[in-house]
N, C-alpha and C. Protein backbone atom coordinates (compact mmCIF):
# COMPACT_ATOMS: atom_id res chain seq x y z
N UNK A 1 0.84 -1.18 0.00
CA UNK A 1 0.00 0.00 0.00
C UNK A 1 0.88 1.24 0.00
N UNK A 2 0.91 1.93 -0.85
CA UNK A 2 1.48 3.30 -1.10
C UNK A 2 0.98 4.11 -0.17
N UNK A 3 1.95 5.17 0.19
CA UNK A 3 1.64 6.55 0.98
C UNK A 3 2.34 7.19 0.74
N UNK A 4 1.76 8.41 1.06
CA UNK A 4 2.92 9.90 1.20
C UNK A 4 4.06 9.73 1.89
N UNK A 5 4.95 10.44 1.26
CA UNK A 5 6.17 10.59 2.46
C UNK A 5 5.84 11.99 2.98
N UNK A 6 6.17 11.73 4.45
CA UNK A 6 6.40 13.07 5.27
C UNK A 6 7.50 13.64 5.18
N UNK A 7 6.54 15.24 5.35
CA UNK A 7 7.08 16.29 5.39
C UNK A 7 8.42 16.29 5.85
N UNK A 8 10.01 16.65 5.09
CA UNK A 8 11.14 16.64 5.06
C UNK A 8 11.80 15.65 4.12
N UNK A 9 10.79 15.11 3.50
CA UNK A 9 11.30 13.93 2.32
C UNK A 9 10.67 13.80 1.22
N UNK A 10 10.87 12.63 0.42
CA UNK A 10 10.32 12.82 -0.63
C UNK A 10 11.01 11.83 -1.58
N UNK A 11 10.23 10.93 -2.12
CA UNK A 11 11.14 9.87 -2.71
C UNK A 11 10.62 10.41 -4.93
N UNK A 12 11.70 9.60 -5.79
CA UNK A 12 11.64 9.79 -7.08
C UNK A 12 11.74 8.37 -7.67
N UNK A 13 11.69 7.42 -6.67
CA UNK A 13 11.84 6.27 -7.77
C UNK A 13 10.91 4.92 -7.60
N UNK A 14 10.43 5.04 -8.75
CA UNK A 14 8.76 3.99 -8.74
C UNK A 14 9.09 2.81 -7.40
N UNK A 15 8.29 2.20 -7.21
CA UNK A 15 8.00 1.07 -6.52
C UNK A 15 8.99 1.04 -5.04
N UNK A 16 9.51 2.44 -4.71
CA UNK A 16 10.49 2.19 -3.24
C UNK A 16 9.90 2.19 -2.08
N UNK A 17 10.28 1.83 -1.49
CA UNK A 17 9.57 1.01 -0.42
C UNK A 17 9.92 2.21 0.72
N UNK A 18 10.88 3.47 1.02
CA UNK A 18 11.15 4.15 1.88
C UNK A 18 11.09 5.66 1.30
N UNK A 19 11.07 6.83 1.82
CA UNK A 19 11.31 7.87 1.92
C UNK A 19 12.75 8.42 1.55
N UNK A 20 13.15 9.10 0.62
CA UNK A 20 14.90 9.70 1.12
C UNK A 20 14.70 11.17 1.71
N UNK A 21 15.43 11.59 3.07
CA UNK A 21 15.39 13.02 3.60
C UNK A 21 16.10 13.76 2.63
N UNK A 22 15.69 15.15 2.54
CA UNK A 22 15.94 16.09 2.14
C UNK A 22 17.30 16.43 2.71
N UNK A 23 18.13 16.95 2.06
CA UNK A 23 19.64 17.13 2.40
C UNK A 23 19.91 18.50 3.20
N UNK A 24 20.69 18.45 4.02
CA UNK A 24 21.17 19.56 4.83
C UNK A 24 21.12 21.13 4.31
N UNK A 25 20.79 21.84 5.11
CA UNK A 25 20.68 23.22 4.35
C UNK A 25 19.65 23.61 3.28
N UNK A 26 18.37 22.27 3.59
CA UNK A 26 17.05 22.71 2.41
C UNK A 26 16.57 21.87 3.67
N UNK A 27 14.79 22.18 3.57
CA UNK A 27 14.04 22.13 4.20
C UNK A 27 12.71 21.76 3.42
N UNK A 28 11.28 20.44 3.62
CA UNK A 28 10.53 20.64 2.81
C UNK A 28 9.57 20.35 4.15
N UNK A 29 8.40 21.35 3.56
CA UNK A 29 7.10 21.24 4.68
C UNK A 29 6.26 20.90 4.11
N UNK A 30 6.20 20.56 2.57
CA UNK A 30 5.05 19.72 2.03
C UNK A 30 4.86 18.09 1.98
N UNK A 31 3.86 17.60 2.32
CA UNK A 31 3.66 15.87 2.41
C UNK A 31 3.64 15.56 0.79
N UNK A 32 4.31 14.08 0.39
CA UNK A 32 3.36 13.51 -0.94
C UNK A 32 4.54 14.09 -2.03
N UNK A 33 5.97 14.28 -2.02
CA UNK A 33 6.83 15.03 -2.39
C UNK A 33 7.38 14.05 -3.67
N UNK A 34 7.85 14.24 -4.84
CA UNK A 34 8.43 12.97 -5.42
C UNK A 34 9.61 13.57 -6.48
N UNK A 35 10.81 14.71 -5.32
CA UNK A 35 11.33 14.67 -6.31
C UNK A 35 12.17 15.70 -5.20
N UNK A 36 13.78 15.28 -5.44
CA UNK A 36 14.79 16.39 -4.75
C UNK A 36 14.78 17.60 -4.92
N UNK A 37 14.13 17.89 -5.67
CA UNK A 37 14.18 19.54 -6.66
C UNK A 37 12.69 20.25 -5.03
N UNK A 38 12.00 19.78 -4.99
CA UNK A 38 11.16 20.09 -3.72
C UNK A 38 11.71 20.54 -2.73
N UNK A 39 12.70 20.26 -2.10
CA UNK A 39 13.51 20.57 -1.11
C UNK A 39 13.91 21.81 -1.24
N UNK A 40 13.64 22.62 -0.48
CA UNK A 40 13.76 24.34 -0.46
C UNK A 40 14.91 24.51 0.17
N UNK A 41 15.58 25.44 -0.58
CA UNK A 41 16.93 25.82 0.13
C UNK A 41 16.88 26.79 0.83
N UNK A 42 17.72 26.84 2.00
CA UNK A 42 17.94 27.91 2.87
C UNK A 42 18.72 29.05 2.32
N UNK A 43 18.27 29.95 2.89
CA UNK A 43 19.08 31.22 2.52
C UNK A 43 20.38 31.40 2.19
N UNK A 44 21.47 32.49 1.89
CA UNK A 44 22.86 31.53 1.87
C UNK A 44 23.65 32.23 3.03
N UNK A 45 22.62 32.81 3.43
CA UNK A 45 23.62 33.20 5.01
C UNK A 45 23.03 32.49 6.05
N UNK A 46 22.46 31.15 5.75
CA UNK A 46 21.74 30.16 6.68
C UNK A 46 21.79 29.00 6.80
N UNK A 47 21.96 28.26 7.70
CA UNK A 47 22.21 26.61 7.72
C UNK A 47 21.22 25.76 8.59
N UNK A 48 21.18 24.33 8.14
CA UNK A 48 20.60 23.79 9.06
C UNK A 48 21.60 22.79 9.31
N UNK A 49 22.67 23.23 9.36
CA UNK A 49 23.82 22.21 10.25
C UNK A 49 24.11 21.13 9.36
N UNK A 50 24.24 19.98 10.03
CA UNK A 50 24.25 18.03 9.53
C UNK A 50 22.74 17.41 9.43
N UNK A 51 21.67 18.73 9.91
CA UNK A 51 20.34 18.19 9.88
C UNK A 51 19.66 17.88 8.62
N UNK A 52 19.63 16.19 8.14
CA UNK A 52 18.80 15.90 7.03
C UNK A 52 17.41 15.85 7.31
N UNK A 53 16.71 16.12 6.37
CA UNK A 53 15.22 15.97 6.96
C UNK A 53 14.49 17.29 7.22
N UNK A 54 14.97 18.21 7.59
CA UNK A 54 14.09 19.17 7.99
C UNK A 54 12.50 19.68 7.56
N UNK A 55 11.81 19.97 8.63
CA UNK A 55 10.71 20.07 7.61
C UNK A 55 10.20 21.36 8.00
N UNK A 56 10.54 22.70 8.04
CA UNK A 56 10.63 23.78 8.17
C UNK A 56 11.55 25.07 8.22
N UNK A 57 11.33 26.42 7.64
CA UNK A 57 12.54 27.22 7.32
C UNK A 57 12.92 27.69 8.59
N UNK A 58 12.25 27.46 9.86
CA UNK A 58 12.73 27.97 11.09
C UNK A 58 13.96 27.00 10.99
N UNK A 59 14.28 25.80 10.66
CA UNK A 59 15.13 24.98 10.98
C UNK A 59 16.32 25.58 10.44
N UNK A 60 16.70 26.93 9.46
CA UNK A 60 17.99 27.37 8.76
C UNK A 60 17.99 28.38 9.82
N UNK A 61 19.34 28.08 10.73
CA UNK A 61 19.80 29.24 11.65
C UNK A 61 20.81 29.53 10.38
N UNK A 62 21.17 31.37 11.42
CA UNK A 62 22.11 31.83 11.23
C UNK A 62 23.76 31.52 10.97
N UNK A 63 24.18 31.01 9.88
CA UNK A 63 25.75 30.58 10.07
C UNK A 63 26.55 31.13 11.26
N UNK A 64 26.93 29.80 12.09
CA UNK A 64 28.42 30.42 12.84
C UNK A 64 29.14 30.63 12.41
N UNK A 65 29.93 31.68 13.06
CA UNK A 65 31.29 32.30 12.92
C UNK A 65 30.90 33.72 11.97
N UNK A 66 29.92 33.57 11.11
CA UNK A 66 29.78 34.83 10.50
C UNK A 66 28.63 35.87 10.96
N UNK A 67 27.71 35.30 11.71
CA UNK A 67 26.63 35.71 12.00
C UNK A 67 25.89 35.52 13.29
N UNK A 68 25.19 36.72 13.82
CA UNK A 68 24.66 35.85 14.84
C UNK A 68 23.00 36.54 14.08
N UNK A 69 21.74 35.44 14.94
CA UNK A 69 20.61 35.78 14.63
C UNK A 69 19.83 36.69 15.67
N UNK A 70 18.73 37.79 15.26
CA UNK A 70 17.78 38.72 15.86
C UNK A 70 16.35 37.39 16.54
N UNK A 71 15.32 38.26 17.25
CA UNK A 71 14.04 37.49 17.82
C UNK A 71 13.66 37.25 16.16
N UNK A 72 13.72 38.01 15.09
CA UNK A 72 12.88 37.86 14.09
C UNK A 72 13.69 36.89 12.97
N UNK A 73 14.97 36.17 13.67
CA UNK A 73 15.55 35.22 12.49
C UNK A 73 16.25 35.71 11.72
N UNK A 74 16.51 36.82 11.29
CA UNK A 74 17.19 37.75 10.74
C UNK A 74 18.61 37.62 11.20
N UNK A 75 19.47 37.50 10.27
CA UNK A 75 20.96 37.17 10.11
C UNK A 75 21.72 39.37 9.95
N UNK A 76 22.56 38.71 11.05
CA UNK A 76 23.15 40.11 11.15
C UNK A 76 25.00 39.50 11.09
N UNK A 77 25.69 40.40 10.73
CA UNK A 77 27.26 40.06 10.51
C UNK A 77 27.94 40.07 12.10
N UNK A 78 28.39 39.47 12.33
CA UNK A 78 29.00 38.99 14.01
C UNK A 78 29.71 40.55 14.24
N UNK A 79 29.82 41.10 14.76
CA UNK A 79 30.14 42.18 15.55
C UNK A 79 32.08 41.92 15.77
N UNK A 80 32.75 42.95 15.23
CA UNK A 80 33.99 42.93 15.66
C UNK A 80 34.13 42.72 16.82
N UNK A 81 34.94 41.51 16.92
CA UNK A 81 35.52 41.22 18.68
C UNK A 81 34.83 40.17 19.71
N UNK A 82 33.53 40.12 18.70
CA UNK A 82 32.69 39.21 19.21
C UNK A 82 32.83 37.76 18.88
N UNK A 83 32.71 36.83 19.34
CA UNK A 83 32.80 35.32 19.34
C UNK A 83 31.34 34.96 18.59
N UNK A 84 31.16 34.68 17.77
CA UNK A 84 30.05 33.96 16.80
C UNK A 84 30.30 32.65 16.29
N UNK A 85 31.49 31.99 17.32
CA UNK A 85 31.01 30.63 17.21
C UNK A 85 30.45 29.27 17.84
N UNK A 86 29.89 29.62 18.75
CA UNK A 86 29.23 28.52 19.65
C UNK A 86 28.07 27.83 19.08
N UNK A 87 27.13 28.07 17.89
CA UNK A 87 26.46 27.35 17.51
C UNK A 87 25.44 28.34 16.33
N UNK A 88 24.97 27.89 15.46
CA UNK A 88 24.12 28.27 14.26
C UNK A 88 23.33 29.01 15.41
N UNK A 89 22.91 30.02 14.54
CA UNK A 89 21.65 30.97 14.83
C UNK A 89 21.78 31.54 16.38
N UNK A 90 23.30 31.89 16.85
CA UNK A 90 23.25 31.99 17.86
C UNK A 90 22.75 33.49 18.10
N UNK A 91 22.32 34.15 19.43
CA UNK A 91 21.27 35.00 19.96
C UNK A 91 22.77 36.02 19.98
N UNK A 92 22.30 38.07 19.82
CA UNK A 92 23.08 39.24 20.49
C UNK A 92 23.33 38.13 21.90
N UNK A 93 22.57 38.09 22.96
CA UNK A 93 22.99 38.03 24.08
C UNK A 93 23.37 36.99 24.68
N UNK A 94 23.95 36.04 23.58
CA UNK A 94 24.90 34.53 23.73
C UNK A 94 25.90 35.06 23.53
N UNK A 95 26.04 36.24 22.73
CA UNK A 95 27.82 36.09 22.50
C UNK A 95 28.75 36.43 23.51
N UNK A 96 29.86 36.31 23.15
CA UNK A 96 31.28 36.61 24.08
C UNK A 96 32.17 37.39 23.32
N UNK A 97 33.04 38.37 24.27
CA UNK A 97 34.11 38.83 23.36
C UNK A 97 34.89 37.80 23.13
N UNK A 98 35.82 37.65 22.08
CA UNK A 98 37.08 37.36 21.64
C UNK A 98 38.44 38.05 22.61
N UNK A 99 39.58 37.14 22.92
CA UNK A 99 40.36 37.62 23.75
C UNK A 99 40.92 38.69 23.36
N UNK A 100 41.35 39.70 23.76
CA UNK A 100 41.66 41.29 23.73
C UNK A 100 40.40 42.22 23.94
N UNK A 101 39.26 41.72 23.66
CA UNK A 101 38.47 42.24 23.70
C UNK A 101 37.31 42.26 25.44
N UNK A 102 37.01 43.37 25.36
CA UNK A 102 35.66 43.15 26.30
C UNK A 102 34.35 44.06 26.35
């Protein structure tokens, strides 16, 4: 018995028996998908890490090291002196200075 694949996948080849996830840094929120080209890409100042599968654009944080992210998701350029690398989409008030700095 055939079914949809869920949302973050999406298979292209007749008679397969499984789902393939959508690849890192694309995201799909539609069910019933039959084709890699579906998979929406994230922004290019945005990642969703090693996460295959995703099935939403909240899932593309902000790149570390270049960026940190606003409440509204919005990618801003890491602040001279500031440490922007502890993790994707990290928050203004996660960061740290960089040594020399405070």
């Amino acid at each position: 018995e055939c079914t949809d694949c869920p949302a973050g996948t999406y298979q292209d080849g007749k008679g397969e028996t499984s789902c393939k996830k959508c690849d890192p840094d694309t995201y799909l929120s539609k069910t019933g998908k039959a084709s890699k080209a579906d998979c929406v890409a994230c922004a290019s100042d945005k990642t969703t890490g090693l996460l295959y599968g995703s099935t939403t654009s909240t899932s593309c944080k902000c790149i570390r090291n270049d960026f940190y992210q606003n409440s509204n998701g919005t990618c801003h350029a890491c602040p001279d002196g500031a440490d922007c690398s502890y993790r994707d989409g990290i928050a203004l008030p996660q960061l740290v200075a960089l040594n020399g700095f405070w």
